[in-house]
N, C-alpha and C. Protein backbone atom coordinates (compact mmCIF):
# COMPACT_ATOMS: atom_id res chain seq x y z
N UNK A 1 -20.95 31.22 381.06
CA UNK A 1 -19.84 30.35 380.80
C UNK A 1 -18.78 31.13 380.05
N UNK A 2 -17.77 30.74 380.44
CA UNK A 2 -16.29 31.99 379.85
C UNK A 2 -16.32 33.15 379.76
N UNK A 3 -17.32 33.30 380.53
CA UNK A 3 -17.35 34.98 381.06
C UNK A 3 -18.07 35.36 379.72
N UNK A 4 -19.00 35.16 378.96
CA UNK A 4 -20.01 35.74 377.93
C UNK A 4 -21.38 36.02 378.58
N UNK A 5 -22.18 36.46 378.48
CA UNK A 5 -23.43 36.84 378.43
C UNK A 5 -24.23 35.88 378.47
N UNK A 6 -25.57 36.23 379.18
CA UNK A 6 -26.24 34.56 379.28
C UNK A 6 -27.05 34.73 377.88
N UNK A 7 -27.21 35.41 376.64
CA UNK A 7 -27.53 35.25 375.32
C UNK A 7 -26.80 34.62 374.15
N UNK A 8 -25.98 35.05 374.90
CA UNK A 8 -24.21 34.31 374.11
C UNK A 8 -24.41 32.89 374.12
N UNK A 9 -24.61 32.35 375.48
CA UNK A 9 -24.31 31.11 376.05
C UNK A 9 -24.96 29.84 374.87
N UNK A 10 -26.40 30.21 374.35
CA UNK A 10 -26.97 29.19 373.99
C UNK A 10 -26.55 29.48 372.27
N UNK A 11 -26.08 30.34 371.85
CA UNK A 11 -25.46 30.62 370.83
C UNK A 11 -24.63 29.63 370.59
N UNK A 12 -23.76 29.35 371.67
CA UNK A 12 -22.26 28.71 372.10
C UNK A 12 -22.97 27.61 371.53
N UNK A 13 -23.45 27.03 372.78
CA UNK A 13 -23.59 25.76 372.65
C UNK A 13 -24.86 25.48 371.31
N UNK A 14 -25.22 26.15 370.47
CA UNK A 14 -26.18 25.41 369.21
C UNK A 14 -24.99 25.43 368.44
N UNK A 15 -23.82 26.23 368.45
CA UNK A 15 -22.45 26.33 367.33
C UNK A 15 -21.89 24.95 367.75
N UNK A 16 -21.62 24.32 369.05
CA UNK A 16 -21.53 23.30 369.28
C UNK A 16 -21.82 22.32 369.14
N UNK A 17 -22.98 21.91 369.35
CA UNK A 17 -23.93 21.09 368.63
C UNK A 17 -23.63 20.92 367.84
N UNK A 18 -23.82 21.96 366.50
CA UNK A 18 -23.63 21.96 364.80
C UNK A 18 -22.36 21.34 364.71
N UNK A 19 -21.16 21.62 365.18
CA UNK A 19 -19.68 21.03 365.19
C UNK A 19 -19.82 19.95 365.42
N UNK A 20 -20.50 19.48 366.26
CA UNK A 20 -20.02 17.80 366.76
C UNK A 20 -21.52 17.05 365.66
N UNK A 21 -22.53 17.31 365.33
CA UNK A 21 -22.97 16.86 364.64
C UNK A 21 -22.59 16.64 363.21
N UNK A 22 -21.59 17.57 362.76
CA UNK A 22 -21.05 17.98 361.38
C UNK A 22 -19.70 17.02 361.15
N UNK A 23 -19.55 16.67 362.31
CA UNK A 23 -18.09 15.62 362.43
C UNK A 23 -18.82 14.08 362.54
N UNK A 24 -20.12 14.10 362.88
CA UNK A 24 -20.78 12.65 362.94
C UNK A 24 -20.82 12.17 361.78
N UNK A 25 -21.41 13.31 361.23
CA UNK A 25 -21.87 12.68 359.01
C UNK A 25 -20.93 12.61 358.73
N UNK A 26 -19.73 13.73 359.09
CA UNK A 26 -18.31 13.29 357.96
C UNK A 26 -17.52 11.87 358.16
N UNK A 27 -17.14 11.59 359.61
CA UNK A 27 -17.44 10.66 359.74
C UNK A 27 -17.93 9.01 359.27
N UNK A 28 -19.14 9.16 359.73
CA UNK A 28 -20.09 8.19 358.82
C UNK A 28 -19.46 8.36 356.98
N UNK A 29 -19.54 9.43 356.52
CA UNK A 29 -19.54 9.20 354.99
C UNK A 29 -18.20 8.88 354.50
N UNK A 30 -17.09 9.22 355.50
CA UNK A 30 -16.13 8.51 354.92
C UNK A 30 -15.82 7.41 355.22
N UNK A 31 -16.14 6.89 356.38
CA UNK A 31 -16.21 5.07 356.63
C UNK A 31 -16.74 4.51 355.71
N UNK A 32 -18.21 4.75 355.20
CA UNK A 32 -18.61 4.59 353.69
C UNK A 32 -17.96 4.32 352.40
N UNK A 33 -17.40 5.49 351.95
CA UNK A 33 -16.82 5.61 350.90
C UNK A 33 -15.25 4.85 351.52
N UNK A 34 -15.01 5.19 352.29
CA UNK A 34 -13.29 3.72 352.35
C UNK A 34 -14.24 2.31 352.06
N UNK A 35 -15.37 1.99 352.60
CA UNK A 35 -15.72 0.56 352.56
C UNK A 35 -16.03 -0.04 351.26
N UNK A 36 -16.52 1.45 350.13
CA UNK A 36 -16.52 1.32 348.85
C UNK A 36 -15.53 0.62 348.12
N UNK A 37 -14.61 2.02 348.74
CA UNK A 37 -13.56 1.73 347.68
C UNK A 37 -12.76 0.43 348.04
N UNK A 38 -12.92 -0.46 348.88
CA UNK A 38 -11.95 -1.29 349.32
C UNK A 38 -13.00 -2.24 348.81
N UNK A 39 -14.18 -2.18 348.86
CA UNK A 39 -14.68 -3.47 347.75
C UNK A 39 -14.65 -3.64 346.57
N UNK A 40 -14.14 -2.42 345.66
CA UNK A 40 -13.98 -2.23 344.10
C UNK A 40 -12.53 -2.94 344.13
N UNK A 41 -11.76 -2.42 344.83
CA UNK A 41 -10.28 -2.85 345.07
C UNK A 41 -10.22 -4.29 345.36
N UNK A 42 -11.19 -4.87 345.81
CA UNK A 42 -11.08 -6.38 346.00
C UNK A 42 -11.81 -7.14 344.94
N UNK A 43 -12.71 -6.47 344.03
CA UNK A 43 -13.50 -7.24 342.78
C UNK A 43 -11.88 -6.77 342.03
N UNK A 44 -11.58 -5.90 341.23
CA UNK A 44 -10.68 -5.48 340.47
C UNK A 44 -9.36 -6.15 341.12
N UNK A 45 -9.27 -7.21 342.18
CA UNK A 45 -8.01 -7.92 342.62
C UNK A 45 -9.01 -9.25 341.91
N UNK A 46 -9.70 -9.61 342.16
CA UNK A 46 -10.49 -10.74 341.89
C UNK A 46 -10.37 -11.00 340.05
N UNK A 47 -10.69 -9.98 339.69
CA UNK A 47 -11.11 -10.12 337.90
C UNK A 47 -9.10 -10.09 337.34
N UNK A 48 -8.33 -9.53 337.95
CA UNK A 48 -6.88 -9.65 337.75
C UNK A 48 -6.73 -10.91 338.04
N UNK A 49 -6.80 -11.37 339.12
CA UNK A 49 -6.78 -13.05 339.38
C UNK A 49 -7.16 -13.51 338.30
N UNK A 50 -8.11 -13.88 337.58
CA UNK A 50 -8.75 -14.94 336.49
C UNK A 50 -7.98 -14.56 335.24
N UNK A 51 -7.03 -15.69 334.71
CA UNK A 51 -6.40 -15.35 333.59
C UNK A 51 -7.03 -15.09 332.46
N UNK A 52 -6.57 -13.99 331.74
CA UNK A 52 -7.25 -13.22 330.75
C UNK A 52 -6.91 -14.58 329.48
N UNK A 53 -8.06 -14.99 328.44
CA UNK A 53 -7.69 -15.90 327.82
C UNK A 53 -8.27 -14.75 326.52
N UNK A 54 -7.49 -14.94 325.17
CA UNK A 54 -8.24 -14.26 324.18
C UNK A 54 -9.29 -15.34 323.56
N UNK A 55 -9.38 -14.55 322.73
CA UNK A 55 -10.82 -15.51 321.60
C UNK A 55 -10.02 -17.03 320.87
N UNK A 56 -11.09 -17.55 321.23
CA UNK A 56 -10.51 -19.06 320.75
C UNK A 56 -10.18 -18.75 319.01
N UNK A 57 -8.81 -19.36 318.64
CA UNK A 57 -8.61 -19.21 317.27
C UNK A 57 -9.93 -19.59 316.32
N UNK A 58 -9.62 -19.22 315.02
CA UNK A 58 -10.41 -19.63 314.16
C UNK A 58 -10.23 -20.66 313.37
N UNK A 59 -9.26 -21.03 313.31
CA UNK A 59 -8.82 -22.43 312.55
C UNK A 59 -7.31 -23.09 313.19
N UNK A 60 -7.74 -24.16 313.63
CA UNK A 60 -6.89 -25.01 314.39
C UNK A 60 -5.39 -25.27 313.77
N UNK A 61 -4.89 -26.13 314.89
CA UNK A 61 -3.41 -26.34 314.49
C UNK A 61 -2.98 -27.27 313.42
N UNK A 62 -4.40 -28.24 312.62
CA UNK A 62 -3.92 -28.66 311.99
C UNK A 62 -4.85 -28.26 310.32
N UNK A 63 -4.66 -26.56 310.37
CA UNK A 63 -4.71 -25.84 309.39
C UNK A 63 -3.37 -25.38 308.82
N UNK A 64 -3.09 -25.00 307.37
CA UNK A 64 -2.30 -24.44 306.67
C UNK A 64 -2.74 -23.10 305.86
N UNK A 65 -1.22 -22.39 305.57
CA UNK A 65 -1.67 -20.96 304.89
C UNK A 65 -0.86 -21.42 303.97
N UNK A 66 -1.14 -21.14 302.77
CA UNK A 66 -0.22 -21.17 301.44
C UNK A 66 -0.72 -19.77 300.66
N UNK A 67 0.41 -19.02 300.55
CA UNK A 67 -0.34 -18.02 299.01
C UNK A 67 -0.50 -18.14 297.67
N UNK A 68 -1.23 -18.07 297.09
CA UNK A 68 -1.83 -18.43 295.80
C UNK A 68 -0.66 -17.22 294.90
N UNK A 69 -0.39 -17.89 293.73
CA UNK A 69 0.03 -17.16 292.41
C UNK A 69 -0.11 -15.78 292.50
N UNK A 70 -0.31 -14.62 292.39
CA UNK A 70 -1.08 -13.58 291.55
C UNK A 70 -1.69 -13.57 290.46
N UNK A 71 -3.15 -13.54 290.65
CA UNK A 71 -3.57 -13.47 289.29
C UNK A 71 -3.79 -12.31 288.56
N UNK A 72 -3.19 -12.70 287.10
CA UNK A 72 -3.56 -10.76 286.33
C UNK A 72 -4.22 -11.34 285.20
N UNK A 73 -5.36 -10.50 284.95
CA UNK A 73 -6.27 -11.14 284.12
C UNK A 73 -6.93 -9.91 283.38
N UNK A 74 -7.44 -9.51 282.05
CA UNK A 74 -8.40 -8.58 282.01
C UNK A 74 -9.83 -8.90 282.41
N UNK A 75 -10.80 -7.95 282.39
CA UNK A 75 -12.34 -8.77 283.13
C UNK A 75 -12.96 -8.70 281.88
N UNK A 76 -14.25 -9.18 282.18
CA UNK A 76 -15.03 -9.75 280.84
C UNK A 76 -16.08 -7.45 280.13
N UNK A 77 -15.88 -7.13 280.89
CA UNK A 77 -16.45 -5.95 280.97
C UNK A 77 -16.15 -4.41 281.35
N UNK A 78 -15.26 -3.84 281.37
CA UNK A 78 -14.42 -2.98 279.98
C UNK A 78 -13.66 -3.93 280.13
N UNK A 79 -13.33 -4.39 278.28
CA UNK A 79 -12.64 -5.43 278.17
C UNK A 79 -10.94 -4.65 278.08
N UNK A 80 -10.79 -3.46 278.68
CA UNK A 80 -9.59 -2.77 278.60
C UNK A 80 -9.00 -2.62 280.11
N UNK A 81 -10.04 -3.25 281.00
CA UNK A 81 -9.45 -3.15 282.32
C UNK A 81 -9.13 -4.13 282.95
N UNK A 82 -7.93 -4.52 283.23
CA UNK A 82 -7.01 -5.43 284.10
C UNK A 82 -7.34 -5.39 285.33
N UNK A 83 -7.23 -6.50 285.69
CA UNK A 83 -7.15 -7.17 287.17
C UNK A 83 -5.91 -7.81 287.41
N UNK A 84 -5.67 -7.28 289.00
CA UNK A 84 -3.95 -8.32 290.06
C UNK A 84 -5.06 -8.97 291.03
N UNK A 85 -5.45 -9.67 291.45
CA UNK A 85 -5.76 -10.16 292.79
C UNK A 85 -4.79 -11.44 293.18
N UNK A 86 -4.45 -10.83 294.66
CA UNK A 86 -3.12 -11.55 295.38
C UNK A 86 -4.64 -12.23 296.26
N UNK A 87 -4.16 -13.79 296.59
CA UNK A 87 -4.92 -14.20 297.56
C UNK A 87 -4.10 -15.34 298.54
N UNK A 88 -4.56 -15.81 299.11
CA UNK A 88 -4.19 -17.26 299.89
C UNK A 88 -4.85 -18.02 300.23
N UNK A 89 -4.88 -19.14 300.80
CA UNK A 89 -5.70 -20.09 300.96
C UNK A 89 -5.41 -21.15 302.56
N UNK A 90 -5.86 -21.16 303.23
CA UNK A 90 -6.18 -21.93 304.53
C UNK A 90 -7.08 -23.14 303.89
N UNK A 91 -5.80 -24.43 304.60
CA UNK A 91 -6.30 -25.31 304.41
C UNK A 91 -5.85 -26.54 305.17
N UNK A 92 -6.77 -27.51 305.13
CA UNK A 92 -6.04 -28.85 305.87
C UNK A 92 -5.12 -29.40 305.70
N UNK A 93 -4.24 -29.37 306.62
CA UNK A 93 -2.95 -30.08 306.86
C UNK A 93 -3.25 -31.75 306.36
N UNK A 94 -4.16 -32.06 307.33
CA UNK A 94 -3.90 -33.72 307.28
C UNK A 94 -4.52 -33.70 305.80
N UNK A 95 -5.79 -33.34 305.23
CA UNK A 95 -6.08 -33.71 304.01
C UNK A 95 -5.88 -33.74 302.61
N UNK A 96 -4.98 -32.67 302.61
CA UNK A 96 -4.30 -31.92 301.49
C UNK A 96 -2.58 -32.71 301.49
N UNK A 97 -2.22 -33.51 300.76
CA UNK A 97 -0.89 -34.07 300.68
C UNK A 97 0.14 -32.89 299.82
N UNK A 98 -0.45 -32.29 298.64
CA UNK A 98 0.52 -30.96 298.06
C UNK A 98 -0.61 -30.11 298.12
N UNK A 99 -0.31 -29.69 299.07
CA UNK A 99 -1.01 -28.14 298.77
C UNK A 99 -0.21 -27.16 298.10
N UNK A 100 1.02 -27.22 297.17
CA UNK A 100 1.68 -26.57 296.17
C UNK A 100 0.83 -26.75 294.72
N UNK A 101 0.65 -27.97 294.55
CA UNK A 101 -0.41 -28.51 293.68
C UNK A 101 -1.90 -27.91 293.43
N UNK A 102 -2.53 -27.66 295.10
CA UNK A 102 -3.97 -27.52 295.21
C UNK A 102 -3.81 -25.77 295.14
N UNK A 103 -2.98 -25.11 295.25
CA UNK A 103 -2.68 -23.63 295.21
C UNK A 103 -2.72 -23.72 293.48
N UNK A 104 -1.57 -24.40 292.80
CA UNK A 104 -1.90 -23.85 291.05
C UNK A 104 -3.33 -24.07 290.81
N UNK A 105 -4.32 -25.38 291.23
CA UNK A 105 -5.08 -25.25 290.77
C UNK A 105 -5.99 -24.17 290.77
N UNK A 106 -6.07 -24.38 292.06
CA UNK A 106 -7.11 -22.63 292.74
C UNK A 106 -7.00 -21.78 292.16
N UNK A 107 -5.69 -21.24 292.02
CA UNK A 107 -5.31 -20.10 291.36
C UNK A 107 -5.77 -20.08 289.79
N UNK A 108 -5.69 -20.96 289.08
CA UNK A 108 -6.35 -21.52 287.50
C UNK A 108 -7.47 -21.52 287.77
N UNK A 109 -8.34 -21.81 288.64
CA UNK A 109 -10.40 -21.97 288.84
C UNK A 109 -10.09 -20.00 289.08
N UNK A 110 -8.67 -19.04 289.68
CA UNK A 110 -9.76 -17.92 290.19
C UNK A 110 -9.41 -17.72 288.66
N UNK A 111 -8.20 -17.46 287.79
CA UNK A 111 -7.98 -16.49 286.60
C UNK A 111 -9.12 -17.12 285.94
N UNK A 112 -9.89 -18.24 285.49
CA UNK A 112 -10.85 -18.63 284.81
C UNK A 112 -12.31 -17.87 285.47
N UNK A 113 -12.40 -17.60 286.39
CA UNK A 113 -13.20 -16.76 287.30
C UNK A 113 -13.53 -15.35 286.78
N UNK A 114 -12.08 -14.85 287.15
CA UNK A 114 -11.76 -13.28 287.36
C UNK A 114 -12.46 -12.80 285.15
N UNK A 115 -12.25 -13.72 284.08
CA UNK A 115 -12.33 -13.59 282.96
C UNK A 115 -13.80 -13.51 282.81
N UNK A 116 -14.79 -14.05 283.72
CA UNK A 116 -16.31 -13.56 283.59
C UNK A 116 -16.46 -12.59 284.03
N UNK A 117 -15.55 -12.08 285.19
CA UNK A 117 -16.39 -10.72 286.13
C UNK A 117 -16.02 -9.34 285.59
N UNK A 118 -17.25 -8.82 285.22
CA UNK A 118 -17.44 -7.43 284.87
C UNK A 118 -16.88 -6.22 286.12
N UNK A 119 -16.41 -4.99 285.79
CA UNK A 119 -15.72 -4.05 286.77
C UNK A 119 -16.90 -3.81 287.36
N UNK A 120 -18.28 -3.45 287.26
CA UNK A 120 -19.62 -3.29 288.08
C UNK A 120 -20.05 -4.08 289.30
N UNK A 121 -19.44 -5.13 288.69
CA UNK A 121 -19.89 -6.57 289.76
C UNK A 121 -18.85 -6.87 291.00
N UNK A 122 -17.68 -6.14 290.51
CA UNK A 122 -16.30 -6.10 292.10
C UNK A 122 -16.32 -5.08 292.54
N UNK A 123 -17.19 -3.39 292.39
CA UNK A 123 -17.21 -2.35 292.43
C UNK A 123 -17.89 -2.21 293.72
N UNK A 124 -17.33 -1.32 294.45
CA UNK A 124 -17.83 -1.23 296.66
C UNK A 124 -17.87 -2.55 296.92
N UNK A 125 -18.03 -2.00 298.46
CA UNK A 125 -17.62 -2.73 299.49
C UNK A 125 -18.71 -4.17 299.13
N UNK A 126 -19.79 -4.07 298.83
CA UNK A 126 -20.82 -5.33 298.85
C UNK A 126 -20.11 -6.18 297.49
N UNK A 127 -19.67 -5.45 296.40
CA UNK A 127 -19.17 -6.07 294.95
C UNK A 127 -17.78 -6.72 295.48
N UNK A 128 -16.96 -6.25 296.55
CA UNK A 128 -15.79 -7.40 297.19
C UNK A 128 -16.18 -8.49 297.85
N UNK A 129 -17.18 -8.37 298.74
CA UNK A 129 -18.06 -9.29 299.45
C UNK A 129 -18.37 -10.26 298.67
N UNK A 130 -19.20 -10.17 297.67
CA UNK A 130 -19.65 -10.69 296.80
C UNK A 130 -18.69 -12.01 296.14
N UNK A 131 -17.52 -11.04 295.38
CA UNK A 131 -16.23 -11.75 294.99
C UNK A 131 -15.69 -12.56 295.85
N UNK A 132 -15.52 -12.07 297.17
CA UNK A 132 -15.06 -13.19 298.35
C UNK A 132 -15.94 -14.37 298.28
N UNK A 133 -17.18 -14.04 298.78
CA UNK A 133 -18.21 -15.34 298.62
C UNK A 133 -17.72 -16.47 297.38
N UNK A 134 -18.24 -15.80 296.17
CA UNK A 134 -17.46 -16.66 294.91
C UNK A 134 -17.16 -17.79 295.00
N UNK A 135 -15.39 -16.30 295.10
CA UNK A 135 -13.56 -17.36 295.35
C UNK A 135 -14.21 -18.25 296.50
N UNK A 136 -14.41 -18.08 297.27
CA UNK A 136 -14.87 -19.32 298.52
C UNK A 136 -15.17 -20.56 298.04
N UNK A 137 -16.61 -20.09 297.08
CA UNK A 137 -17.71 -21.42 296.98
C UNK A 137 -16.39 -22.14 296.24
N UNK A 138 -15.82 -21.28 294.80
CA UNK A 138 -15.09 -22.07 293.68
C UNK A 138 -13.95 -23.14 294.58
N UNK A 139 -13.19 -22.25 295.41
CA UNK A 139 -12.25 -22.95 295.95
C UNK A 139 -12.40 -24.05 296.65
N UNK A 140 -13.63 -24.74 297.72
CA UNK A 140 -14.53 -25.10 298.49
C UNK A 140 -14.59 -26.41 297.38
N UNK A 141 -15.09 -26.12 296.70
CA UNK A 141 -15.59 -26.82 295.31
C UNK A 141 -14.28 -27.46 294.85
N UNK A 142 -13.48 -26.92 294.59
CA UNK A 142 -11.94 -27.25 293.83
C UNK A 142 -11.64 -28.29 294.72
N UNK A 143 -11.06 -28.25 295.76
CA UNK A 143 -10.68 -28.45 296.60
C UNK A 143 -11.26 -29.75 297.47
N UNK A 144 -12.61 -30.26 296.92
CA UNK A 144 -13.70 -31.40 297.30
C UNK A 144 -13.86 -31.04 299.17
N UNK A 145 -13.75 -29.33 299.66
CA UNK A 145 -14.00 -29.26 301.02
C UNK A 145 -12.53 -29.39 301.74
N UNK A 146 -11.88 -29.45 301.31
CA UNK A 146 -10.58 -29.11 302.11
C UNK A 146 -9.84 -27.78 302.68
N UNK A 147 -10.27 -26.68 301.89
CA UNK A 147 -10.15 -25.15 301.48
C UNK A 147 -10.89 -24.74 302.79
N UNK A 148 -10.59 -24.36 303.92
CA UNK A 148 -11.67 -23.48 304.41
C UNK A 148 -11.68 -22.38 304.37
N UNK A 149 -11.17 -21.56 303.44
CA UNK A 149 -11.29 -19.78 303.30
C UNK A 149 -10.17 -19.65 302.34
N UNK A 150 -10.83 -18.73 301.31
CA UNK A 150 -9.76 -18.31 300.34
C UNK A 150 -9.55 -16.67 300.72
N UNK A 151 -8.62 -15.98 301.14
CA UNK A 151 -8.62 -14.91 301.96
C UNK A 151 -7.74 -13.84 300.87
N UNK A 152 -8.81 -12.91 300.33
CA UNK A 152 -8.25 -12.10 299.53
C UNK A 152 -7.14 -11.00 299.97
N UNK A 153 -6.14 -11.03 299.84
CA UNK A 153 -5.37 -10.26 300.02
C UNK A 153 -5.21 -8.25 299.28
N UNK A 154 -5.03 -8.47 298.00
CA UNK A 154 -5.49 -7.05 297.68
C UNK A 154 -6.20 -7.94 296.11
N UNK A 155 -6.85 -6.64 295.91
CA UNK A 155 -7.53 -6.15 294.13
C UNK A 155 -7.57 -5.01 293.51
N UNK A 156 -6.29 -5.32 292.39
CA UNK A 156 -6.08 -4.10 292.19
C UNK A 156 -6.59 -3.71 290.74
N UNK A 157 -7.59 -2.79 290.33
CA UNK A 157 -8.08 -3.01 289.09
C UNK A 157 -7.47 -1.46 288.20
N UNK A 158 -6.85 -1.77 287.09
CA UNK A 158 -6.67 -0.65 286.28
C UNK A 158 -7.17 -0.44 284.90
C-alpha cells in the first residue's frame, strides 16, 4: 500500500489503529467533562436563584438601644486604680415608657457594682466575661426583665 514494503504495511495500519482509537477516548472524555461542567453550571444557576437571606436578627423591631452614662469609679482593690466603663443597653420598646430614666438607673446599679470589683476579678478575657455576665444579671434585675443585654462597650482601667 503507497508503495511501502509489505513490513511497513502492518506498521501503518497498528499506527492507525492507535490514531483512531486515541481520538475515541478523547472524545468520550471530553463529552464527559462538558457534561460535568454544564451540571455544576446548572446547580451554581440553581443556588444563585434562591435568595440569599442573612441570619435572622437578634432582637426584634420592637427593641431599643440607649447608651448608658460613663461610669468612672475607683475599684474596691488597688484602691488607687480607676475604672471608665462605657456601656449600653437594649431594651423593650413597648415595656419601658423612659428608658432615659431606666439608663440613670442602670448606670447607678453598674457605678455601685464597679466599687466592689477588685482589678484581679476584670483581669483577661474570662475576668470581662465574667463582668458582662454580672452587668447582665444586675441590669435584668433593675430593670424587672425588660433589659435584654447590657453590651459593654470599652473598660478602661488605670
Amino acid at each position: 500500500m503507497f508503495g511501502l514494503p509489505a513490513g511497513n504495511e502492518l506498521t501503518f495500519r497498528g499506527w492507525l489503529v492507535t490514531v483512531i482509537v486515541c481520538t475515541i477516548i478523547a472524545v468520550g472524555l471530553g463529552a464527559g467533562l462538558g457534561l460535568k461542567l454544564v451540571g455544576q453550571i446548572k446547580t451554581t444557576e440553581q443556588k444563585q436563584a434562591v435568595p440569599m437571606t442573612g441570619p435572622a436578627p437578634k432582637y426584634g423591631a420592637d427593641t431599643g438601644l440607649i447608651d448608658l452614662p460613663p461610669v468612672i469609679t475607683n475599684l474596691a482593690n488597688p484602691a488607687s486604680a480607676w475604672v471608665r466603663l462605657q456601656a449600653s443597653i437594649v431594651y423593650d420598646k413597648k415595656a419601658v415608657p423612659k428608658p432615659q430614666l431606666l439608663a440613670a438607673k442602670v448606670a447607678e446599679d453598674v457605678l455601685a457594682y464597679m466599687k466592689t470589683v477588685t482589678l484581679a476579678q476584670i483581669g483577661g478575657a474570662s475576668g470581662l466575661e465574667h463582668l458582662r455576665e454580672d452587668l447582665n444579671e444586675r441590669a435584668s434585675i433593675r430593670s424587672d426583665g425588660h433589659i435584654r443585654e447590657l453590651i459593654i462597650q470599652s473598660v478602661v482601667v488605670q
